[in-house]
C-alpha atoms as a PDB file:
ATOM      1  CA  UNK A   1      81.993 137.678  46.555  1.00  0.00           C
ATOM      2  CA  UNK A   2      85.157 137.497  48.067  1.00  0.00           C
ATOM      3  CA  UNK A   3      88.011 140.474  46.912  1.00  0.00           C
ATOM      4  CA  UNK A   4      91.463 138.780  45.590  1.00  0.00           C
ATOM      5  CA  UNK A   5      94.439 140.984  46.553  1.00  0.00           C
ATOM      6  CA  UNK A   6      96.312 141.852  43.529  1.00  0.00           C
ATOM      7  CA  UNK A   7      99.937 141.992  44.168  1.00  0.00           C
ATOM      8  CA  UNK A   8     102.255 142.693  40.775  1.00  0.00           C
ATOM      9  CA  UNK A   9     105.067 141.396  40.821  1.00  0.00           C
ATOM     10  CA  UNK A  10     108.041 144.449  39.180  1.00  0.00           C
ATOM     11  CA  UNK A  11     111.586 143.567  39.003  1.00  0.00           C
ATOM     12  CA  UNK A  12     112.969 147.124  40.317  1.00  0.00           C
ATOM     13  CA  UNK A  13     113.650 145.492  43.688  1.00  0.00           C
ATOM     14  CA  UNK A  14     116.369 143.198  42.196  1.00  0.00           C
ATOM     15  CA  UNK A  15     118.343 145.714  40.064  1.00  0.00           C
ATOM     16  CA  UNK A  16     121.174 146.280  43.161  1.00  0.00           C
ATOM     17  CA  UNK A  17     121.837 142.781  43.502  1.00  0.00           C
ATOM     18  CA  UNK A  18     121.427 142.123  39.922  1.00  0.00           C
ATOM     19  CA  UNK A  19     123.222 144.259  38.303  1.00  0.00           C
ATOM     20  CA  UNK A  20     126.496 143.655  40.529  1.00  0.00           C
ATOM     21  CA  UNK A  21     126.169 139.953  39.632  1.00  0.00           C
ATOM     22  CA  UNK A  22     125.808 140.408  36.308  1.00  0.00           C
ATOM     23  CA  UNK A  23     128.555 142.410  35.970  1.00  0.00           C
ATOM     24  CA  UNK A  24     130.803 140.367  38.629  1.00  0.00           C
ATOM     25  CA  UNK A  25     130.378 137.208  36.956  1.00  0.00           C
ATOM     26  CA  UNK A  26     130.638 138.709  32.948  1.00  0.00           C
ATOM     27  CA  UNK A  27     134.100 140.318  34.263  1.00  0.00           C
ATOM     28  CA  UNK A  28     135.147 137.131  36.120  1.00  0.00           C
ATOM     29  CA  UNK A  29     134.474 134.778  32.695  1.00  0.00           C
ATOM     30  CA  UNK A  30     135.653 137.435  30.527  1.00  0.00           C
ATOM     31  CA  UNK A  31     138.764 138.775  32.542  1.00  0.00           C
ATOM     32  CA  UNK A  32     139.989 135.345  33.284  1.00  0.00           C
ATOM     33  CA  UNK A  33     139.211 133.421  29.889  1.00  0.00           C
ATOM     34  CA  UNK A  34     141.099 136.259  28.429  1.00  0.00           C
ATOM     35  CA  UNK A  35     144.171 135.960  30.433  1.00  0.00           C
ATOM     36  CA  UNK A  36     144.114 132.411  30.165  1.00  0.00           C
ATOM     37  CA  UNK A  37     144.113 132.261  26.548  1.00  0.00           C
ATOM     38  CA  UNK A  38     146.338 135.535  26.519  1.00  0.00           C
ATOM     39  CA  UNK A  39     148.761 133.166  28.130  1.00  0.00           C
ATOM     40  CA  UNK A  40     147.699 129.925  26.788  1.00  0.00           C
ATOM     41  CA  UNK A  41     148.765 131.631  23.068  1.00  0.00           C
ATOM     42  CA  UNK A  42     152.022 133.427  24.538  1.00  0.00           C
ATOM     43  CA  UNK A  43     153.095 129.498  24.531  1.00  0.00           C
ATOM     44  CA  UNK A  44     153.289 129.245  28.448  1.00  0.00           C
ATOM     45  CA  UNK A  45     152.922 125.991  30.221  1.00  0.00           C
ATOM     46  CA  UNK A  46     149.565 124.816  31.509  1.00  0.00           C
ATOM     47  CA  UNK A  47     151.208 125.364  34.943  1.00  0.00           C
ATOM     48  CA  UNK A  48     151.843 128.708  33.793  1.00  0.00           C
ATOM     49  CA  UNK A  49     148.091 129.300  32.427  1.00  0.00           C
ATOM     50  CA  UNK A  50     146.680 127.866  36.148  1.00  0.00           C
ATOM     51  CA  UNK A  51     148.742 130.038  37.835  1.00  0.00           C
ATOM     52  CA  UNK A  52     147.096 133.135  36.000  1.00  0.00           C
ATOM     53  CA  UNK A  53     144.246 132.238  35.764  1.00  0.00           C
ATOM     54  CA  UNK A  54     144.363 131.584  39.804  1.00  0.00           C
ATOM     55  CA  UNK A  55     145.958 134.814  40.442  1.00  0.00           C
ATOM     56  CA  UNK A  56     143.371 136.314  38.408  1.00  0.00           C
ATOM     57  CA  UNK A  57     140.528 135.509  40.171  1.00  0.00           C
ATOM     58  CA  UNK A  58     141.772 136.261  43.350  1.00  0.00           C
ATOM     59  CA  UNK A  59     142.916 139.776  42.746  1.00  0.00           C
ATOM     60  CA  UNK A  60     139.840 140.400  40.052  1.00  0.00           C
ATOM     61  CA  UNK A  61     137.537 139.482  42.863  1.00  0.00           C
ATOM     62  CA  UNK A  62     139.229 141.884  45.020  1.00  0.00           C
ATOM     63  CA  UNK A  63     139.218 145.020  43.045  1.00  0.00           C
ATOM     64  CA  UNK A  64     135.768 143.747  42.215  1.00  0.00           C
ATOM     65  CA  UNK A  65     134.429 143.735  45.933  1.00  0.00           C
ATOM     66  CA  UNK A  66     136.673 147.625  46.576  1.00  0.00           C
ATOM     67  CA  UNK A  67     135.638 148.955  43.513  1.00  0.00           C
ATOM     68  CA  UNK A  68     131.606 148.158  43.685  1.00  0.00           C
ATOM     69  CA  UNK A  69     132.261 149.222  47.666  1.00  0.00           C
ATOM     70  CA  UNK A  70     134.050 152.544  47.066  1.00  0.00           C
ATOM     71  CA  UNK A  71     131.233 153.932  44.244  1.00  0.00           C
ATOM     72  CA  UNK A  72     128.088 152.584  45.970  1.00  0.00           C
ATOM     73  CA  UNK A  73     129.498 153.738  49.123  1.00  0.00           C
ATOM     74  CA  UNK A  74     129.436 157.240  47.765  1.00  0.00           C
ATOM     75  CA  UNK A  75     126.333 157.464  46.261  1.00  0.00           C
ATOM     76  CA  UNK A  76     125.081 155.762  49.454  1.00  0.00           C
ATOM     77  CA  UNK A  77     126.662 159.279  50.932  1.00  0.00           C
ATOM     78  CA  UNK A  78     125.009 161.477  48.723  1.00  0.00           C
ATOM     79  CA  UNK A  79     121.628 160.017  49.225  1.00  0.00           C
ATOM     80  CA  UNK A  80     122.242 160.583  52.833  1.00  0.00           C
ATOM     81  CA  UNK A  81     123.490 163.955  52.419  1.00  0.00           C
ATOM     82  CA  UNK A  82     120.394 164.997  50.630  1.00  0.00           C
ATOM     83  CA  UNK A  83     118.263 163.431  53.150  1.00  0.00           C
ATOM     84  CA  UNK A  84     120.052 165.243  56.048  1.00  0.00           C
ATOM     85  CA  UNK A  85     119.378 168.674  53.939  1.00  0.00           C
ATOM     86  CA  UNK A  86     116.089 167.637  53.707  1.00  0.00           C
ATOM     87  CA  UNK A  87     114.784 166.704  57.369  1.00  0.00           C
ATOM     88  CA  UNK A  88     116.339 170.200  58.359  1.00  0.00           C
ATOM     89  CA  UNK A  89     114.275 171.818  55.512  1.00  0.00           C
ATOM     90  CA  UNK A  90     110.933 170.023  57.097  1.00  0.00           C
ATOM     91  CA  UNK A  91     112.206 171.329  60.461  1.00  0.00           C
ATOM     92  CA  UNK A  92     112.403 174.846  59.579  1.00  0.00           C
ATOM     93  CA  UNK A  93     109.605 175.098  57.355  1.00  0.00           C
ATOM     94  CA  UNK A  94     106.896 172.798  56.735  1.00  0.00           C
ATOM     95  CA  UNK A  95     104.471 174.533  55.461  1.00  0.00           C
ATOM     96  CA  UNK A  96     106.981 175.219  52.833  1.00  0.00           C
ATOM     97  CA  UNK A  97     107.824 171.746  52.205  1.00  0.00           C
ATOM     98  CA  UNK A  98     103.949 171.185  51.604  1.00  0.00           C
ATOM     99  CA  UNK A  99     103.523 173.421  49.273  1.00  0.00           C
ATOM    100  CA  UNK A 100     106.606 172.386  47.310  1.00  0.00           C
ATOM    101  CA  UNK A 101     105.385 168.497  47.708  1.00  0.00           C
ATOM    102  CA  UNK A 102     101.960 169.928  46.189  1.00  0.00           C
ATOM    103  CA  UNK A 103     103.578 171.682  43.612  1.00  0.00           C
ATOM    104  CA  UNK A 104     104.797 167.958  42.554  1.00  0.00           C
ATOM    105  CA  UNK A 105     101.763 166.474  42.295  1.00  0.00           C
ATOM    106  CA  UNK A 106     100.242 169.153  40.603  1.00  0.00           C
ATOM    107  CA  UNK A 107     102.640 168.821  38.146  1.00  0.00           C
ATOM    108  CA  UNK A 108     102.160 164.855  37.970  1.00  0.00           C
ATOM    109  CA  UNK A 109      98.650 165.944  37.054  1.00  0.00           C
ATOM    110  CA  UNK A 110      96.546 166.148  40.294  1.00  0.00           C
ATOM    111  CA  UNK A 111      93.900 168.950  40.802  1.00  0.00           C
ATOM    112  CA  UNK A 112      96.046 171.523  43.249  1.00  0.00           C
ATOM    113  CA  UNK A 113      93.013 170.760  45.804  1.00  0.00           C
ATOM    114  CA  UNK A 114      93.406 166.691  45.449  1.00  0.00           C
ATOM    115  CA  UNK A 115      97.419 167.851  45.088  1.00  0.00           C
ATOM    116  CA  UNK A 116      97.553 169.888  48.993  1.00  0.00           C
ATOM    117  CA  UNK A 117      95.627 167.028  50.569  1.00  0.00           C
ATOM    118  CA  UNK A 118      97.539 164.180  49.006  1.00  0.00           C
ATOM    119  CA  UNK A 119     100.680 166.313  50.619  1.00  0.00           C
ATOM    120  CA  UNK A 120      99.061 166.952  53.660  1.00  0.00           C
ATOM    121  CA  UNK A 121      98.003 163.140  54.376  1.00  0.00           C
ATOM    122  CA  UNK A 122     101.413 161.622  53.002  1.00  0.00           C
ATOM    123  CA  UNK A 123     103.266 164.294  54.972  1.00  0.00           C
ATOM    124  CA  UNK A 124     101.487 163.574  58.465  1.00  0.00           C
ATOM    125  CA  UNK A 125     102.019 160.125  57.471  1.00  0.00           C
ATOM    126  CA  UNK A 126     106.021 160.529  56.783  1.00  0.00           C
ATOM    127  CA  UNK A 127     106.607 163.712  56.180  1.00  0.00           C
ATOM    128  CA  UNK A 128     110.640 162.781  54.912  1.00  0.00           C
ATOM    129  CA  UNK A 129     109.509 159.894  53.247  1.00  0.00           C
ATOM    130  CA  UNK A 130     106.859 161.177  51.544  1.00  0.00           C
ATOM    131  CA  UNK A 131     109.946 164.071  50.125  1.00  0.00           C
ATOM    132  CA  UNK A 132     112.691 161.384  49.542  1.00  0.00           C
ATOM    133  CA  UNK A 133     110.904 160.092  47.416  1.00  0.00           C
ATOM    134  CA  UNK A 134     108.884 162.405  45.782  1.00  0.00           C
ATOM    135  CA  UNK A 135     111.287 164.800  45.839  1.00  0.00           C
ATOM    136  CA  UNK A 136     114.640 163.473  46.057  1.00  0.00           C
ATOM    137  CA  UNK A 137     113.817 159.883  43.897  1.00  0.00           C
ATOM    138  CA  UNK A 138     115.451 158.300  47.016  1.00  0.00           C
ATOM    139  CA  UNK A 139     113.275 155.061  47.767  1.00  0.00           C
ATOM    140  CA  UNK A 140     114.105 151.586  49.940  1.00  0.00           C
ATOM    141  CA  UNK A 141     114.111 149.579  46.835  1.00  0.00           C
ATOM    142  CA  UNK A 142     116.650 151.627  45.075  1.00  0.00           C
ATOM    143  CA  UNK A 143     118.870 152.914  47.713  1.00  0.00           C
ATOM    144  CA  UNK A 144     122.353 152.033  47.797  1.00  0.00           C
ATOM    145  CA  UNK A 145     123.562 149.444  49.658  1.00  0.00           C
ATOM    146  CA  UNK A 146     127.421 149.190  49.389  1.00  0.00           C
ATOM    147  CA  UNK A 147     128.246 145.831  51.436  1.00  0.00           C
ATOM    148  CA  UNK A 148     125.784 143.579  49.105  1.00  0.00           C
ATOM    149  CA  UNK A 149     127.155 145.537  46.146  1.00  0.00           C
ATOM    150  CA  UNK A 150     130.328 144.583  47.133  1.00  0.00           C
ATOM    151  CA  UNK A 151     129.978 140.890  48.347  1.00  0.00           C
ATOM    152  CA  UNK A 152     127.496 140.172  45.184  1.00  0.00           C
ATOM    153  CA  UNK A 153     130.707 141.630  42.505  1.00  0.00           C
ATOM    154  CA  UNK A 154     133.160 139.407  44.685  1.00  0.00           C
ATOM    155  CA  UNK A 155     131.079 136.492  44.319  1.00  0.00           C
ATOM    156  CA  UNK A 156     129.854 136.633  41.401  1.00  0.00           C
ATOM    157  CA  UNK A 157     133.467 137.396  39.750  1.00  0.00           C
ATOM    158  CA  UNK A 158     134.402 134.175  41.781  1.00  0.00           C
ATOM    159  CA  UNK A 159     132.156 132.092  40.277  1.00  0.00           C
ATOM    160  CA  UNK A 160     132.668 133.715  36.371  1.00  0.00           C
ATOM    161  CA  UNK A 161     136.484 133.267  36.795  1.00  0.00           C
ATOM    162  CA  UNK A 162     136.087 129.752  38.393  1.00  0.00           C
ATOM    163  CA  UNK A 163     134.769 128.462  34.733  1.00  0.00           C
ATOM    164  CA  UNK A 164     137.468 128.877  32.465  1.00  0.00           C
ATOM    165  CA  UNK A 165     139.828 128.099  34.706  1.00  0.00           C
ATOM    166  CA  UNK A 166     137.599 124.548  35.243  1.00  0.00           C
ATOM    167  CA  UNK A 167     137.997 124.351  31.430  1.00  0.00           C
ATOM    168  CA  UNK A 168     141.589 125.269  31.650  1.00  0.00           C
ATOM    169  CA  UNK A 169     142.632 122.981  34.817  1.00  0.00           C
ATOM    170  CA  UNK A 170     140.486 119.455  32.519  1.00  0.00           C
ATOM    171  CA  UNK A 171     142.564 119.834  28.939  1.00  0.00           C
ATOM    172  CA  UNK A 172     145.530 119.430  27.657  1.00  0.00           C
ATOM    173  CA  UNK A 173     147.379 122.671  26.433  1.00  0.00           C
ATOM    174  CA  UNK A 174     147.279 121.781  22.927  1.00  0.00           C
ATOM    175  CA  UNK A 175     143.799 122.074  23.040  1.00  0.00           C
ATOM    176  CA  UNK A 176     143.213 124.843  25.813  1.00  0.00           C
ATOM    177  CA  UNK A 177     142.493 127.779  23.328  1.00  0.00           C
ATOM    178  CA  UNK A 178     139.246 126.283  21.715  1.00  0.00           C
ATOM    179  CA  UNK A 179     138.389 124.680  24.927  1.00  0.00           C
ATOM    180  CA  UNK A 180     138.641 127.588  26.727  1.00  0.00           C
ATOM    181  CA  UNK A 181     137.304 130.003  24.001  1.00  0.00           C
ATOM    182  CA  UNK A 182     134.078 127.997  23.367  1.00  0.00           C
ATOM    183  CA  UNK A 183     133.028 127.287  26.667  1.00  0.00           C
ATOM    184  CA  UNK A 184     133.480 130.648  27.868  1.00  0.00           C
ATOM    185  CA  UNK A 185     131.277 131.966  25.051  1.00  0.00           C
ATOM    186  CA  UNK A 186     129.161 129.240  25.845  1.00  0.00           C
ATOM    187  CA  UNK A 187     129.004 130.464  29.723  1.00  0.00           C
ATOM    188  CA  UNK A 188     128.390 134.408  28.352  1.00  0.00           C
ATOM    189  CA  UNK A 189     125.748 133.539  25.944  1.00  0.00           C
ATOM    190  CA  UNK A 190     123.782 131.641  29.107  1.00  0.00           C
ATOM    191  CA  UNK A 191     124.737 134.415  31.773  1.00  0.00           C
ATOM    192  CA  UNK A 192     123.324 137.269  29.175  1.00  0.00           C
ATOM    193  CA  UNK A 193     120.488 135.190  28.471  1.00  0.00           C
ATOM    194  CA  UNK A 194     119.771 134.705  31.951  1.00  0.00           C
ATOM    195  CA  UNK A 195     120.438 138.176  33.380  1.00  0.00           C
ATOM    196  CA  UNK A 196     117.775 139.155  30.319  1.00  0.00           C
ATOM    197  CA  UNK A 197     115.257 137.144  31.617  1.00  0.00           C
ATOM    198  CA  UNK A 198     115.662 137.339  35.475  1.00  0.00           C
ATOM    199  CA  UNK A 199     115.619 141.652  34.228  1.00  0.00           C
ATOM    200  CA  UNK A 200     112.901 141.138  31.847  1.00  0.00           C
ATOM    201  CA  UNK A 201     114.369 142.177  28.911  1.00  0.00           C
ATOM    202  CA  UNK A 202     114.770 140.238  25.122  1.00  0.00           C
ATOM    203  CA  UNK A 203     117.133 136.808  26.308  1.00  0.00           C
ATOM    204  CA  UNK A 204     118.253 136.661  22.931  1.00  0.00           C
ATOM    205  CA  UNK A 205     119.591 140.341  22.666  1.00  0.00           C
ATOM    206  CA  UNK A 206     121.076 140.106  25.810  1.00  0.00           C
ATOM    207  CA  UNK A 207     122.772 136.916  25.175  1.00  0.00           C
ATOM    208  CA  UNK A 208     124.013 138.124  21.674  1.00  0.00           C
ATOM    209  CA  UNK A 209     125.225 141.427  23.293  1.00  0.00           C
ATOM    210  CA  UNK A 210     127.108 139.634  26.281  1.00  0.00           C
ATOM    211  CA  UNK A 211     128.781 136.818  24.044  1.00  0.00           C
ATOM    212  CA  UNK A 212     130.069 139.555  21.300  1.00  0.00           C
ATOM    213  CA  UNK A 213     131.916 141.482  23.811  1.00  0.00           C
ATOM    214  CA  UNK A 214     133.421 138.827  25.498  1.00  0.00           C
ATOM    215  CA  UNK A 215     134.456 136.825  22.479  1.00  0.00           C
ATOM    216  CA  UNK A 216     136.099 140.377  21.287  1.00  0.00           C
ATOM    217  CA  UNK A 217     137.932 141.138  24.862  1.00  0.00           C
ATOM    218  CA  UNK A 218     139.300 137.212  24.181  1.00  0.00           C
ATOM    219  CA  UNK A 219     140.465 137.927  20.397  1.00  0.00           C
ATOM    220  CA  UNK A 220     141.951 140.989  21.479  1.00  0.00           C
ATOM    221  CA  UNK A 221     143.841 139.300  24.468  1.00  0.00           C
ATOM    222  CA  UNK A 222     145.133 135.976  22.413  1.00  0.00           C
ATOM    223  CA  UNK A 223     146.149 138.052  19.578  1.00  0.00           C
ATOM    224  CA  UNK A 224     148.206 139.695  21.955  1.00  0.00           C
ATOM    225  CA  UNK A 225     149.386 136.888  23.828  1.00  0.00           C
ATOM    226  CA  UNK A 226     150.315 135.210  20.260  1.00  0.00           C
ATOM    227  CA  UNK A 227     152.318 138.403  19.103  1.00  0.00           C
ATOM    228  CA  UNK A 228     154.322 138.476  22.341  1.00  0.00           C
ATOM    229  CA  UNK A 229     154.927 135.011  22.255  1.00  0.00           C
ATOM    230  CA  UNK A 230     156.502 134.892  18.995  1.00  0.00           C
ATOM    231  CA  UNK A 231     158.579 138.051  19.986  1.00  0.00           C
ATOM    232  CA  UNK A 232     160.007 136.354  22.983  1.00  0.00           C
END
């Protein structure tokens, strides 16, 4: 009888990438619908709203693509920190570092026998892997990587912000606001929804938690825009 390798398939190794473009393309459809209708409501000119809305995407992908950079990039620094701290502690005392790496497992529930030779075969194996991530909760699948953090939140916000404005740039502007407004909540209920599933969690709770917020960040804005408007 011939063994099948079982290979399970987890979703932890997407949860970088993910959540950036989650959250890059919710704050492009959100930040951009909102300043469109913000305007749109303020009584400006569809020239005006394109303008924006353009402006918006450009400098929301921006800050997008510096701010994602600038906090993975540190934690990217800590985790290297710690791993620097800890190759000098296997350096200067390893039998040490066993015995604290056994003292994990023993309180993960191994037998301290079964615990000092899983240490002492995953050490001789990779001594500062076998730490990093036992120790530290450093692993490859969840380290930080601060370039595709950065380039995914850029993207993503790109392609968010690129919808309404679509919407925007194909109506008139006596009908922009409900154009805008329900295609954008149409967009956030489908992003949520997808980011659920691709995440495995409920699509209908994520969809329903995605659309409220946005469709309160765009009440907020065109109320706003509408009072400002009638003050000008």
């Amino acid at each position: 009888m011939i063994a099948r390798h079982h290979r399970e398939r987890h979703r932890t190794d997407r949860i970088g990438w993910l959540r950036a473009a989650v959250l890059g393309a919710n704050d492009g459809i959100v930040s951009t619908a909102s300043l469109v209708l913000g305007v749109a409501a303020a009584n400006g000119t569809h020239a005006n709203v394109m303008v924006a809305g353009i402006a918006g995407l450009v400098a929301g992908a921006m800050s997008m693509a510096a701010g994602e950079y600038v906090s993975v990039r540190s934690q990217a620094d800590s985790e290297q920190g710690a791993l620097d701290m800890e190759r000098a502690e296997l350096a200067a005392d390893s039998v040490g570092e066993h015995r604290e790496l056994a003292a994990i497992y023993v309180g993960r529930g191994l037998t301290p026998a079964l615990a000092r030779q899983v240490a002492e075969q995953l050490m001789a194996h990779d001594a500062l892997g076998a730490h990093s991530r036992d120790e530290l909760g450093i692993s490859e699948t969840l380290k930080a990587r601060p370039i595709q953090a950065a380039w995914t939140s850029a993207a993503s916000y790109a392609v968010g912000a690129a919808m309404p404005l679509v919407a925007a740039a194909l109506c008139a502007v006596s009908i922009l606001i409900p154009v805008v407004s329900a295609t954008s909540l149409v967009f956030l209920a489908v992003l949520g929804g997808v980011a659920a599933r691709v995440g495995g969690a409920d699509v209908k709770t994520g969809a329903v938690r995605v659309t409220f917020w946005g469709a309160l960040a765009m009440a907020v804005t065109a109320g706003v825009g509408a009072l400002f408007g009638t003050l000008a």
